[in-house]
PDB file of N, CA and C in Angstrom:
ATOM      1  N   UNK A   1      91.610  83.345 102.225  1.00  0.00           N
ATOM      2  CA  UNK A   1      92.225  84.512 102.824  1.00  0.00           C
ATOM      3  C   UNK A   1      91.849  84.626 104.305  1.00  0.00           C
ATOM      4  N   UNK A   2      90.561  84.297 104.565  1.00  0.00           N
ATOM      5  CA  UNK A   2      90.329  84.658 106.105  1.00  0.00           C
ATOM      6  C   UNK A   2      91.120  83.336 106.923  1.00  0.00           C
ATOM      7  N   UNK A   3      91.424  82.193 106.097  1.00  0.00           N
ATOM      8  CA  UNK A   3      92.329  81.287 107.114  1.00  0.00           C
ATOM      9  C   UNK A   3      93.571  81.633 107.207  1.00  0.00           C
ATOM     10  N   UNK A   4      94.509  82.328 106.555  1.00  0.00           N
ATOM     11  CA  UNK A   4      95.305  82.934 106.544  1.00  0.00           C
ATOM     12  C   UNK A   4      95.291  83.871 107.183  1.00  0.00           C
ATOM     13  N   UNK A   5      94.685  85.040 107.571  1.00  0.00           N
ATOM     14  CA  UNK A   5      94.536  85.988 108.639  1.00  0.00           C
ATOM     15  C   UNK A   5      94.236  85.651 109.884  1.00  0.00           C
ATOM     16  N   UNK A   6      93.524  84.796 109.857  1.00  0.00           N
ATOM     17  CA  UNK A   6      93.108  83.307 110.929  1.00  0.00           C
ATOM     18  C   UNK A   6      94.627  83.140 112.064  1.00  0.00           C
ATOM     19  N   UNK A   7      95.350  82.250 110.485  1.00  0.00           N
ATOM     20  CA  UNK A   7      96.778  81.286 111.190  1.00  0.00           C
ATOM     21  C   UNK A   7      97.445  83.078 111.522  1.00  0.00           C
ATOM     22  N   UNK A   8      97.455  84.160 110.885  1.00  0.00           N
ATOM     23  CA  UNK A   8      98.773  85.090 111.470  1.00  0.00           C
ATOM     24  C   UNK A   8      98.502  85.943 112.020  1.00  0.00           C
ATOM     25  N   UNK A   9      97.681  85.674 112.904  1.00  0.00           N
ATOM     26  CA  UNK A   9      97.016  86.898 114.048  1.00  0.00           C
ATOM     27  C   UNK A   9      98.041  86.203 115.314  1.00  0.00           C
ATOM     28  N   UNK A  10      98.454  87.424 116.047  1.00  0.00           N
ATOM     29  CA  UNK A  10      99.440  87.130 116.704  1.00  0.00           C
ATOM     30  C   UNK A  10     100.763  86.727 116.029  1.00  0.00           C
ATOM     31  N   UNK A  11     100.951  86.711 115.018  1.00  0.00           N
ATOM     32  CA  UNK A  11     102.136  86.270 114.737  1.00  0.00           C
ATOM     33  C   UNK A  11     102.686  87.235 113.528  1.00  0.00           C
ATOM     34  N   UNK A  12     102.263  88.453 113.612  1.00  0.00           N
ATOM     35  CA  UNK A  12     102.749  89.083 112.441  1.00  0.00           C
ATOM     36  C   UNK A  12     103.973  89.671 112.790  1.00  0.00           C
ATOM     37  N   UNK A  13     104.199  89.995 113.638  1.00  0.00           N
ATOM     38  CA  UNK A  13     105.752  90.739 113.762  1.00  0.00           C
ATOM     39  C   UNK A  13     106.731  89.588 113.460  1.00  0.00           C
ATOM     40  N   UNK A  14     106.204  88.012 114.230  1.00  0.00           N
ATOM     41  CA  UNK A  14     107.256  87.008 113.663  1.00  0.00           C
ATOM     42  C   UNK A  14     107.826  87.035 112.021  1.00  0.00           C
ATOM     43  N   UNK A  15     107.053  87.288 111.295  1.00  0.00           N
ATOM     44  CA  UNK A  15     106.594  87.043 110.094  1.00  0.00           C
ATOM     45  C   UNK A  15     107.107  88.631 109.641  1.00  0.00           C
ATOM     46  N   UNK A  16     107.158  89.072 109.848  1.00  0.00           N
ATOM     47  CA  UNK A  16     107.861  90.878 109.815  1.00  0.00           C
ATOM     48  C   UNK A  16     109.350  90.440 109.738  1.00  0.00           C
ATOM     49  N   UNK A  17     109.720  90.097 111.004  1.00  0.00           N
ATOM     50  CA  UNK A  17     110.990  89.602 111.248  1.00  0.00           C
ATOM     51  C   UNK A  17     111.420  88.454 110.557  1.00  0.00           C
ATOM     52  N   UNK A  18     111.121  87.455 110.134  1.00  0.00           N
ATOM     53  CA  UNK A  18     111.665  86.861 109.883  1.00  0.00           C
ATOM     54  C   UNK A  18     112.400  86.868 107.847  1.00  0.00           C
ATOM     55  N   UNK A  19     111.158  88.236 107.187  1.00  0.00           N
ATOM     56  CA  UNK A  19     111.236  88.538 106.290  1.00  0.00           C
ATOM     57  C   UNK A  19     112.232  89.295 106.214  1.00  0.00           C
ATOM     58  N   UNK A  20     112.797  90.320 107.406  1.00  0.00           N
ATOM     59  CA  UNK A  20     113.894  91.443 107.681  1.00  0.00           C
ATOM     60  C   UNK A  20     114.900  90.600 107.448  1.00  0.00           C
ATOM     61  N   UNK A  21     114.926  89.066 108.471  1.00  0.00           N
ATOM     62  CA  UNK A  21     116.291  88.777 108.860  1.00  0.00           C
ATOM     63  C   UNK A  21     116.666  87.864 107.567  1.00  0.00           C
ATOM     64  N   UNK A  22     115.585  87.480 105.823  1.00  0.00           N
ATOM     65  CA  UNK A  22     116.009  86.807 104.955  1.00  0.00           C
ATOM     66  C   UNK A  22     116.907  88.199 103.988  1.00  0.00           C
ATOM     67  N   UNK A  23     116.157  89.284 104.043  1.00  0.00           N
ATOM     68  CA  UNK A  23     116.340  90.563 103.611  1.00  0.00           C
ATOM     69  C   UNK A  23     117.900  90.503 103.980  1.00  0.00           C
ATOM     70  N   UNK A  24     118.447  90.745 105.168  1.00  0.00           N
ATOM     71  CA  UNK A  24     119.445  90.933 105.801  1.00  0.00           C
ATOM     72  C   UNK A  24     120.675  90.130 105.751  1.00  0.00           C
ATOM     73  N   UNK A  25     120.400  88.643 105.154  1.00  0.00           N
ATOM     74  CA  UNK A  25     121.228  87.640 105.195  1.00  0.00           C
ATOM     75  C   UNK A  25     121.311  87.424 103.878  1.00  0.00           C
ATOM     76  N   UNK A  26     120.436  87.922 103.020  1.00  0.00           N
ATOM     77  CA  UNK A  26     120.982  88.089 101.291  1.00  0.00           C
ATOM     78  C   UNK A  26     121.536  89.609 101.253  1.00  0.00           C
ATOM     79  N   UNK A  27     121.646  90.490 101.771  1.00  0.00           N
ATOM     80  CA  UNK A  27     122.431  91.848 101.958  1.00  0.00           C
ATOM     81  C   UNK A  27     123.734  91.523 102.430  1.00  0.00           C
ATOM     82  N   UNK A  28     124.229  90.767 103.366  1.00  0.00           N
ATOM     83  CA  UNK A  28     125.243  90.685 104.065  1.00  0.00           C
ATOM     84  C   UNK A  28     125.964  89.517 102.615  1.00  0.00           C
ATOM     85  N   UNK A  29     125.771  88.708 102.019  1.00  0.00           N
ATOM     86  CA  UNK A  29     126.062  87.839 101.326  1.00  0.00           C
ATOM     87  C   UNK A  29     125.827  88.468 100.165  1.00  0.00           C
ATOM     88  N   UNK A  30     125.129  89.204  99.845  1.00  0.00           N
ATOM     89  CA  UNK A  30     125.556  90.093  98.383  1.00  0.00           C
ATOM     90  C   UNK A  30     126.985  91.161  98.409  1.00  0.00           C
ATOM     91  N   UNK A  31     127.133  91.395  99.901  1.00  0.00           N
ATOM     92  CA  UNK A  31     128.096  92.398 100.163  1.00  0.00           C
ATOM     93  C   UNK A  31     129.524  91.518 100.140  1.00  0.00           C
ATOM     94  N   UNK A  32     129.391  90.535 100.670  1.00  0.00           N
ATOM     95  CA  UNK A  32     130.429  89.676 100.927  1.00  0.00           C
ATOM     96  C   UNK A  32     131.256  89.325  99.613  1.00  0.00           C
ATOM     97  N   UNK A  33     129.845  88.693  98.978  1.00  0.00           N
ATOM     98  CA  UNK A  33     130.487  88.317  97.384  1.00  0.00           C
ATOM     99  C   UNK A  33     130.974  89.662  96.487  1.00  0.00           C
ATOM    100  N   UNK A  34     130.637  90.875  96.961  1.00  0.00           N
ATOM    101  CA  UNK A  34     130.848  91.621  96.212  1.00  0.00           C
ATOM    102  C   UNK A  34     132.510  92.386  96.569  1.00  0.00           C
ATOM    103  N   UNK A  35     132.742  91.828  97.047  1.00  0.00           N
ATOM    104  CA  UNK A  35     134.497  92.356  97.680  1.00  0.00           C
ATOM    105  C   UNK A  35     135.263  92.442  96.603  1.00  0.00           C
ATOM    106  N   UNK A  36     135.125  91.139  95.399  1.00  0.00           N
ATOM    107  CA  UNK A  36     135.996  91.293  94.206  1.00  0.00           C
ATOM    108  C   UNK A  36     135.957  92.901  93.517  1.00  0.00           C
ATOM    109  N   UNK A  37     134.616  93.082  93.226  1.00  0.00           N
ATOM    110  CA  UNK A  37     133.885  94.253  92.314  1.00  0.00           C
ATOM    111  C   UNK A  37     134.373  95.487  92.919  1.00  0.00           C
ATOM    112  N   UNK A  38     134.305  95.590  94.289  1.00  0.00           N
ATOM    113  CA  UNK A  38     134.996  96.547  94.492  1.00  0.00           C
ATOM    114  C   UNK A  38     136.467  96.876  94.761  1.00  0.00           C
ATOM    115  N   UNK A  39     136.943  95.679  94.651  1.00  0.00           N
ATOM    116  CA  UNK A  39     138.543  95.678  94.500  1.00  0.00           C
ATOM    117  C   UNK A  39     138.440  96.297  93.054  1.00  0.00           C
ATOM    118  N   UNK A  40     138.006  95.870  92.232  1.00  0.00           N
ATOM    119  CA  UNK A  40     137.840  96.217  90.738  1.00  0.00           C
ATOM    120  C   UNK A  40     137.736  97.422  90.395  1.00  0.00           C
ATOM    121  N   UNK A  41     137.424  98.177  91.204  1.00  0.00           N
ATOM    122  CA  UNK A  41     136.587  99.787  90.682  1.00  0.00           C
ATOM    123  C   UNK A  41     138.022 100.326  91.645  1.00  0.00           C
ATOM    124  N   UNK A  42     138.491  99.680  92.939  1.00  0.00           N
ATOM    125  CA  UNK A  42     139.805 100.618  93.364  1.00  0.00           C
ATOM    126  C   UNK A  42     140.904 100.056  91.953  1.00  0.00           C
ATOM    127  N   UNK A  43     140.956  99.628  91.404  1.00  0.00           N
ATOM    128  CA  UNK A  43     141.805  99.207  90.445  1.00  0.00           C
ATOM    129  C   UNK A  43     141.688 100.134  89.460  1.00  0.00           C
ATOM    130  N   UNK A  44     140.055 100.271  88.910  1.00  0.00           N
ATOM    131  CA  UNK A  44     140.062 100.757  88.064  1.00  0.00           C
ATOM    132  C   UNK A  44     140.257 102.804  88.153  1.00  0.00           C
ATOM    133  N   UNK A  45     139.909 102.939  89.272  1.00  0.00           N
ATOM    134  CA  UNK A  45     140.074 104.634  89.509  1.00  0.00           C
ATOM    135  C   UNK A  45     142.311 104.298  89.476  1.00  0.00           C
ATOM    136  N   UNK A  46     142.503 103.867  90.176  1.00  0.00           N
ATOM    137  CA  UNK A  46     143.982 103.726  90.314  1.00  0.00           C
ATOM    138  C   UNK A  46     145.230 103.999  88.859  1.00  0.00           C
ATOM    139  N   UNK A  47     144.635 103.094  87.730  1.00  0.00           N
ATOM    140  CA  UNK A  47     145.071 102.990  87.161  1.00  0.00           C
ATOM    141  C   UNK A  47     144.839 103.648  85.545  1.00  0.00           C
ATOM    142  N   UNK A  48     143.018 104.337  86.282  1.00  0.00           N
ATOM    143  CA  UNK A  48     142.402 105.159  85.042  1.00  0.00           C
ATOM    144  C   UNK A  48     142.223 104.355  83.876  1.00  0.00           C
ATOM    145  N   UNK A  49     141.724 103.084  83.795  1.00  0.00           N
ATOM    146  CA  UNK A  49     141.400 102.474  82.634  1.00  0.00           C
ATOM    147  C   UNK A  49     140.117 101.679  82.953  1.00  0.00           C
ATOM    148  N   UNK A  50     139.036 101.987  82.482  1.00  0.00           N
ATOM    149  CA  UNK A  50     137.938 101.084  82.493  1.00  0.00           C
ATOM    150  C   UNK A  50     137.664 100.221  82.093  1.00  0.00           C
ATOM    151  N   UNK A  51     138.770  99.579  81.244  1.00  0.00           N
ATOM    152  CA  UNK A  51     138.278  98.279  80.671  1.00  0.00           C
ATOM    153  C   UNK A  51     138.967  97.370  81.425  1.00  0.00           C
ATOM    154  N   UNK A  52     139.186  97.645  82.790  1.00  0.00           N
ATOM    155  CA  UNK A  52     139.698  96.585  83.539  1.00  0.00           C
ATOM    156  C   UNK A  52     137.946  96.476  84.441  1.00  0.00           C
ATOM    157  N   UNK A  53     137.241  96.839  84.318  1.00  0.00           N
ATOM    158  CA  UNK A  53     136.124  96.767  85.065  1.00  0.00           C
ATOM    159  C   UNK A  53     135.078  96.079  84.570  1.00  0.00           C
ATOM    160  N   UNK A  54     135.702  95.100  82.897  1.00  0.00           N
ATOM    161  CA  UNK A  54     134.623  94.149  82.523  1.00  0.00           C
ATOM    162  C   UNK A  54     134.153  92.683  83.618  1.00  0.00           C
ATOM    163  N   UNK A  55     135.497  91.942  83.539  1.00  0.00           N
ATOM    164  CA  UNK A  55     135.438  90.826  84.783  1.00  0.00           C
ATOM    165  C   UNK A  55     134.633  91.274  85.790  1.00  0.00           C
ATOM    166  N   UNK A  56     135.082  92.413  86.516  1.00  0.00           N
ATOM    167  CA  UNK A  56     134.424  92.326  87.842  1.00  0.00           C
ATOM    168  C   UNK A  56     132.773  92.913  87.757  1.00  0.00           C
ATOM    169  N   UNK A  57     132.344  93.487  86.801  1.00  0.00           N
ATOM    170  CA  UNK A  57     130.948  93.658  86.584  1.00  0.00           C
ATOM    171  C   UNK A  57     130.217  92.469  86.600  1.00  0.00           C
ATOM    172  N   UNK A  58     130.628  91.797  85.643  1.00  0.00           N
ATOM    173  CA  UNK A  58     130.102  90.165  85.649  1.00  0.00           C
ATOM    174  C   UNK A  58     130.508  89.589  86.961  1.00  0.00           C
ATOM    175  N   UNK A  59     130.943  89.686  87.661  1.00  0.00           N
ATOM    176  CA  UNK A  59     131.235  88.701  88.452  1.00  0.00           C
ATOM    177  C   UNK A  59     130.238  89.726  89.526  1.00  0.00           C
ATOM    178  N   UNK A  60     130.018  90.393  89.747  1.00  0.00           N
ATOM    179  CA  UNK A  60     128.859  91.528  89.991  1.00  0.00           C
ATOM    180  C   UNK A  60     128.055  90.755  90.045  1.00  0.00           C
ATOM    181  N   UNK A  61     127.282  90.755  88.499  1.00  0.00           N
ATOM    182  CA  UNK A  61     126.062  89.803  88.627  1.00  0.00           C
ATOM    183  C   UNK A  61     126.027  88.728  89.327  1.00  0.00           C
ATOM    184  N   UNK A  62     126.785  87.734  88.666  1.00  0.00           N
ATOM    185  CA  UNK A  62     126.832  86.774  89.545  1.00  0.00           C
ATOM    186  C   UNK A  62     127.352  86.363  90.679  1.00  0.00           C
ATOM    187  N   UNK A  63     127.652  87.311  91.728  1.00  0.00           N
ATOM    188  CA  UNK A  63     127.226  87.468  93.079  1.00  0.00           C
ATOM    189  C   UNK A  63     126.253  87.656  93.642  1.00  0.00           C
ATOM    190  N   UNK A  64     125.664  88.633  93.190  1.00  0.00           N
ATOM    191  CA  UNK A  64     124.178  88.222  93.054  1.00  0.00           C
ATOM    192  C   UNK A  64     123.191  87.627  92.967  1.00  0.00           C
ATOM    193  N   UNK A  65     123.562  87.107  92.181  1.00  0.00           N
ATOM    194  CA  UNK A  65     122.721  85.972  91.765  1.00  0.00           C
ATOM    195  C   UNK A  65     122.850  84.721  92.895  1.00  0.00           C
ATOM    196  N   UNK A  66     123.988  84.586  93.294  1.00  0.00           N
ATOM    197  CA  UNK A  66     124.279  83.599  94.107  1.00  0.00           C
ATOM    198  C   UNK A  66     123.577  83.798  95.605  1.00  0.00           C
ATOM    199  N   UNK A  67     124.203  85.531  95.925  1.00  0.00           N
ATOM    200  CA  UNK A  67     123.656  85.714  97.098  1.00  0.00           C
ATOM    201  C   UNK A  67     121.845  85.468  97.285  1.00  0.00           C
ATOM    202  N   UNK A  68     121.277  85.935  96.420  1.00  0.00           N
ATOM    203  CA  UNK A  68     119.815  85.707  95.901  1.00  0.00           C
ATOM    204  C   UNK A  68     119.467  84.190  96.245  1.00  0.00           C
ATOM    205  N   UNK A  69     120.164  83.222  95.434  1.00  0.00           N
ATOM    206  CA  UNK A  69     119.643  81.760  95.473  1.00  0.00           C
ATOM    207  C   UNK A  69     120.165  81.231  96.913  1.00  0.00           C
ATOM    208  N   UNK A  70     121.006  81.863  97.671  1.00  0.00           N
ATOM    209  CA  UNK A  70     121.192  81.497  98.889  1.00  0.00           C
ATOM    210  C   UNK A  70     120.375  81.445  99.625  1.00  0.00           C
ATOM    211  N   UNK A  71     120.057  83.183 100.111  1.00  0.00           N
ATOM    212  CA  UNK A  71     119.475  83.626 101.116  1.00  0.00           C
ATOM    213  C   UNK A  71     117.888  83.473 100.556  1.00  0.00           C
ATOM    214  N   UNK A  72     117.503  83.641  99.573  1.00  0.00           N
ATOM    215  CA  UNK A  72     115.981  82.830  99.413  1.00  0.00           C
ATOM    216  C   UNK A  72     115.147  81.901 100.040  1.00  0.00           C
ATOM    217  N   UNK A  73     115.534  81.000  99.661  1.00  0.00           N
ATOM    218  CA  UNK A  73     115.203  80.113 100.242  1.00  0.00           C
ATOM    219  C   UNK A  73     115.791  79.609 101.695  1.00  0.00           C
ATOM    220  N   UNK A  74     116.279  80.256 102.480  1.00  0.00           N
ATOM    221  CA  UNK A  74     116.171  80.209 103.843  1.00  0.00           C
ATOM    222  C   UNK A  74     115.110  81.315 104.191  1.00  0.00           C
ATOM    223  N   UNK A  75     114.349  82.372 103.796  1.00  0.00           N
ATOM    224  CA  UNK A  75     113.181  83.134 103.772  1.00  0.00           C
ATOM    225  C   UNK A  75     112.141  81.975 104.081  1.00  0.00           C
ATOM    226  N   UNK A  76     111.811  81.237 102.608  1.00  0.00           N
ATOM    227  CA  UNK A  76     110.652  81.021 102.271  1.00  0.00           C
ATOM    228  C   UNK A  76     110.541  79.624 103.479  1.00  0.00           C
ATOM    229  N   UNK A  77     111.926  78.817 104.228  1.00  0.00           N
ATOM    230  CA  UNK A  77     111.692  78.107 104.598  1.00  0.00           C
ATOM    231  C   UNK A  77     111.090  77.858 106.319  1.00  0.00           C
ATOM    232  N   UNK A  78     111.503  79.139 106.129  1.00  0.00           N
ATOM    233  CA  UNK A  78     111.584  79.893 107.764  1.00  0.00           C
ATOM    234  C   UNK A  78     109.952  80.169 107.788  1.00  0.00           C
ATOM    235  N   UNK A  79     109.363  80.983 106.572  1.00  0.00           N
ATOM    236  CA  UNK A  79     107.858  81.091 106.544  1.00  0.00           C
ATOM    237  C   UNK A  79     107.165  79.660 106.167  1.00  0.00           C
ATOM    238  N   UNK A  80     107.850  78.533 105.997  1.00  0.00           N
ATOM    239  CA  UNK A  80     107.008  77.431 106.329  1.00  0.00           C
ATOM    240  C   UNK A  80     106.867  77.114 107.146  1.00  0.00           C
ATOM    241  N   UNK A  81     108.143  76.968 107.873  1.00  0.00           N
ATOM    242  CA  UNK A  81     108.422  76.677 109.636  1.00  0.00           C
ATOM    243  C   UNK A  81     107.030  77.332 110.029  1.00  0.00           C
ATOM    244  N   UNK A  82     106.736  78.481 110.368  1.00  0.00           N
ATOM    245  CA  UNK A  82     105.730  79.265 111.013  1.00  0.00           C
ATOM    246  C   UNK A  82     104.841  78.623 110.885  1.00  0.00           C
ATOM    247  N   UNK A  83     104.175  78.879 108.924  1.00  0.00           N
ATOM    248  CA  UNK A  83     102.746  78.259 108.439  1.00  0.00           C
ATOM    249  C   UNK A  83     102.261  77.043 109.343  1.00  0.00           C
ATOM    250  N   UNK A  84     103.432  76.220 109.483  1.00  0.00           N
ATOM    251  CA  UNK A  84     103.065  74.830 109.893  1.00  0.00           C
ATOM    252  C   UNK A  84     103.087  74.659 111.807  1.00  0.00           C
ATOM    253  N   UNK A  85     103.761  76.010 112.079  1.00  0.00           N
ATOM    254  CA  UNK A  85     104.084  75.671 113.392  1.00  0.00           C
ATOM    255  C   UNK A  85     102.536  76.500 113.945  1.00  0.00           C
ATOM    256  N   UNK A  86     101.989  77.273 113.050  1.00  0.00           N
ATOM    257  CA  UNK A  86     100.791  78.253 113.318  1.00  0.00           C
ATOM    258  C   UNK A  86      99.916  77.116 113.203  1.00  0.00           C
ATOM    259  N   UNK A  87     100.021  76.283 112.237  1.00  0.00           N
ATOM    260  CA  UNK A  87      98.538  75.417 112.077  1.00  0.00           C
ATOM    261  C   UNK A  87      98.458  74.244 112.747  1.00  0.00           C
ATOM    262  N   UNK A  88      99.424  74.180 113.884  1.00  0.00           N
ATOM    263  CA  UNK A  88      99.183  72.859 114.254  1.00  0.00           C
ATOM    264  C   UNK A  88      99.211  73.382 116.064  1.00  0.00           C
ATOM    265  N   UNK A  89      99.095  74.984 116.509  1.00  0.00           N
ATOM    266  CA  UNK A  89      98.866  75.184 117.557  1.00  0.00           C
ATOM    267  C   UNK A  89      97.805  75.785 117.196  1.00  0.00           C
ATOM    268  N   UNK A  90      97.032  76.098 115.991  1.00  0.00           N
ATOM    269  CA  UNK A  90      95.793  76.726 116.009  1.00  0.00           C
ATOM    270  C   UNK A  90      94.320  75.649 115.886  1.00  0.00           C
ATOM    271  N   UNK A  91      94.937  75.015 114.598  1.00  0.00           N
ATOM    272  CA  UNK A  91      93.367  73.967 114.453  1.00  0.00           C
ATOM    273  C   UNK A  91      94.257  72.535 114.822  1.00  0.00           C
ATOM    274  N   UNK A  92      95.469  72.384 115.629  1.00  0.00           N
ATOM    275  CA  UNK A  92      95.588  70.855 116.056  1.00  0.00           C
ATOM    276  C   UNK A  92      96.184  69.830 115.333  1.00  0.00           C
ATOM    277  N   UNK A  93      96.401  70.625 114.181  1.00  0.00           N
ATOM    278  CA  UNK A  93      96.895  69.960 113.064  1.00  0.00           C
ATOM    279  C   UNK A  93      97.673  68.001 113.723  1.00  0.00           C
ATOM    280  N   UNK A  94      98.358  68.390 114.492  1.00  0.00           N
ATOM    281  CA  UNK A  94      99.307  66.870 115.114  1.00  0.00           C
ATOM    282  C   UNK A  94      98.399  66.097 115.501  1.00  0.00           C
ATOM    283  N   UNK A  95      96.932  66.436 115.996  1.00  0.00           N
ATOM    284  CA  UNK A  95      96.144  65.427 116.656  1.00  0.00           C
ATOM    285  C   UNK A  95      95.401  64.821 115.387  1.00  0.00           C
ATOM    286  N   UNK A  96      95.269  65.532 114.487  1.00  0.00           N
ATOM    287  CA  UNK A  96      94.624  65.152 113.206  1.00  0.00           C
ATOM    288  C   UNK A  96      95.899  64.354 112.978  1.00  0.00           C
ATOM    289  N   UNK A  97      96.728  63.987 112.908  1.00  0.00           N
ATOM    290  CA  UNK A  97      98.121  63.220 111.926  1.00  0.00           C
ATOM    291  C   UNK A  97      98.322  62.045 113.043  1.00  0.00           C
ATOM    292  N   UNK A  98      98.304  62.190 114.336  1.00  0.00           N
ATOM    293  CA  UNK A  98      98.155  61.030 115.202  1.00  0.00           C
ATOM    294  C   UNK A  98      97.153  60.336 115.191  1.00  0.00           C
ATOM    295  N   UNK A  99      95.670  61.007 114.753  1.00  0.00           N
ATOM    296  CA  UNK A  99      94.441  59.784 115.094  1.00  0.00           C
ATOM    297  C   UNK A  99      94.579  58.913 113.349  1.00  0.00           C
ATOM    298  N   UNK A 100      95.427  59.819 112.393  1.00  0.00           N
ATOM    299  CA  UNK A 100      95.360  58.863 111.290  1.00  0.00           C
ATOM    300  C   UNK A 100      96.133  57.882 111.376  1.00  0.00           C
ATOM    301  N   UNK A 101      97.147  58.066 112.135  1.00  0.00           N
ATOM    302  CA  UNK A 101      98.562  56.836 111.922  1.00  0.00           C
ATOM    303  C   UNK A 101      97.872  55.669 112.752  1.00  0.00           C
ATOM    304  N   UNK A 102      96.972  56.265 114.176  1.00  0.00           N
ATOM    305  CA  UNK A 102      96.604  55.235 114.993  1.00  0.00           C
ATOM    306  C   UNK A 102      95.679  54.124 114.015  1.00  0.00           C
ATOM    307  N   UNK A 103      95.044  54.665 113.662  1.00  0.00           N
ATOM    308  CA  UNK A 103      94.296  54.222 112.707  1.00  0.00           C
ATOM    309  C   UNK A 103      92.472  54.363 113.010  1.00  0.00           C
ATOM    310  N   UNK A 104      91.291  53.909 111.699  1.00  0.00           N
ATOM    311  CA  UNK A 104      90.114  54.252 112.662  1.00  0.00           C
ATOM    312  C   UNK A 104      89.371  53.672 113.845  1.00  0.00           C
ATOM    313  N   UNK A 105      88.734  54.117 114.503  1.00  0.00           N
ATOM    314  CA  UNK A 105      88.145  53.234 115.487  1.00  0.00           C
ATOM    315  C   UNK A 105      87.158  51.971 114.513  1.00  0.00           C
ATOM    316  N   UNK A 106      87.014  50.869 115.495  1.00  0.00           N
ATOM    317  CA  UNK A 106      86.278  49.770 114.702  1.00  0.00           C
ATOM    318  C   UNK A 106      84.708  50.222 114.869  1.00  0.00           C
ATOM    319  N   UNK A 107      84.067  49.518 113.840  1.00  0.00           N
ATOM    320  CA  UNK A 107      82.697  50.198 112.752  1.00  0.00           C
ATOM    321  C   UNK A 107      81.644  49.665 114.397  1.00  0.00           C
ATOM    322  N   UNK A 108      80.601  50.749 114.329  1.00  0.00           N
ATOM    323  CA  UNK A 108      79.635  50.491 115.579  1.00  0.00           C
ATOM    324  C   UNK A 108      78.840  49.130 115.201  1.00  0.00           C
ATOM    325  N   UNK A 109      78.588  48.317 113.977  1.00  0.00           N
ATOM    326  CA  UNK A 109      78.316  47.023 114.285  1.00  0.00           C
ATOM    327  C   UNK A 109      78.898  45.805 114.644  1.00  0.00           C
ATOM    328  N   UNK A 110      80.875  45.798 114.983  1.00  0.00           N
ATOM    329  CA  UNK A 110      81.482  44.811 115.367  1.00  0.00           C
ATOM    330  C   UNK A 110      81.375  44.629 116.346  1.00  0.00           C
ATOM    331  N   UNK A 111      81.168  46.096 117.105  1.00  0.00           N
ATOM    332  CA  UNK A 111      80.952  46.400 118.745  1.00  0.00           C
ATOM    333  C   UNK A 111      80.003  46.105 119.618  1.00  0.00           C
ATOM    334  N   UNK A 112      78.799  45.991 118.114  1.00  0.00           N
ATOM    335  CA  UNK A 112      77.683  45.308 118.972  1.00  0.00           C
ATOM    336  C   UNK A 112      77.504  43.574 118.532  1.00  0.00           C
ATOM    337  N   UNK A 113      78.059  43.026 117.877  1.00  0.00           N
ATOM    338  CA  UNK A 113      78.122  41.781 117.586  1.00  0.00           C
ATOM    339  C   UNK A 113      78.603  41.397 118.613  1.00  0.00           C
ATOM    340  N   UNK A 114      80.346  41.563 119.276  1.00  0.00           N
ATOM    341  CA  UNK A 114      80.889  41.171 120.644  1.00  0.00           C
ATOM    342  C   UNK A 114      80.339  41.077 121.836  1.00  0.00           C
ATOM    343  N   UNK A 115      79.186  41.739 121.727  1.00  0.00           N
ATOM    344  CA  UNK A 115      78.836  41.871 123.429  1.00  0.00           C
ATOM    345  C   UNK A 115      78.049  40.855 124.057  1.00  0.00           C
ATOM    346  N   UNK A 116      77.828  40.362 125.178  1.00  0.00           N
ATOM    347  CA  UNK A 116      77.375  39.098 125.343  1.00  0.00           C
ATOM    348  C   UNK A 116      76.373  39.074 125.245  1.00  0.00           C
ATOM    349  N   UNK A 117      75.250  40.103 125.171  1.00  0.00           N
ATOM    350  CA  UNK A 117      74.042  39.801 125.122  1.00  0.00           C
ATOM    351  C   UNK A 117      73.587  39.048 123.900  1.00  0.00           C
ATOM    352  N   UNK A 118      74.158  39.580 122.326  1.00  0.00           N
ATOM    353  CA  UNK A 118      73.509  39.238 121.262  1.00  0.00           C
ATOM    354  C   UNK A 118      73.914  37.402 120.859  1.00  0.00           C
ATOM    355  N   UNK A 119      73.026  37.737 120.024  1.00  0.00           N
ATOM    356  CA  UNK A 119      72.444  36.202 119.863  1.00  0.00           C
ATOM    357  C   UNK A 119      73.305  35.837 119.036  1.00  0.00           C
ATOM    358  N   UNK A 120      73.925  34.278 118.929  1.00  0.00           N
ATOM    359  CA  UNK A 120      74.424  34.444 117.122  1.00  0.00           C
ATOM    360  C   UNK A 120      74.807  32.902 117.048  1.00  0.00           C
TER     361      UNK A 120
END
């Protein structure tokens, strides 16, 4: 927990916002999908029969549902973006992933075998 309070100091309003704008983009896409449902309910006041309002209930849900599995996971991916963009301007994270690819430095007895003084 304290590395976590660690990585989002300074960065909590990002992290505010960026939770608003997943909030906001499954709202706008629940609303969108929901255009049928409410065609459905002007149908159904219109014509005074409620059993025209089975289809579009279900299809209710599953607008929902859709808008949900959409906008989700552009949330959670956006709060990785951060996690990772926080930990690699806080503890360096890229310099740790560059000295591994470089590979390790050679062992302090090859270094002293090479040198001209030693005997061999």
């Amino acid at each position: 927990m304290k590395r976590s309070w660690r990585l989002a100091q300074g960065t909590v309003l990002r992290l505010i916002l960026v939770t608003i704008l997943a909030g906001v983009i499954a709202w706008v896409l629940s609303m969108v999908l929901s255009i049928p449902y409410f065609i459905g309910v002007a149908m159904m006041v219109t014509r005074k029969n409620p059993s025209l309002m089975l289809p579009f209930v279900a299809w209710q849900y599953v607008a929902s549902f859709l808008a949900r599995s959409l906008a989700g996971p552009i949330g959670t991916i956006a709060g990785a973006l951060i996690y990772y963009d926080q930990r690699v301007r806080k503890e360096a994270f890229d310099l740790q992933l560059m000295m591994q690819a470089i590979g390790s430095p050679p062992p302090p007895q090859a270094a002293a075998a090479s040198s001209p003084g030693a005997v061999g």
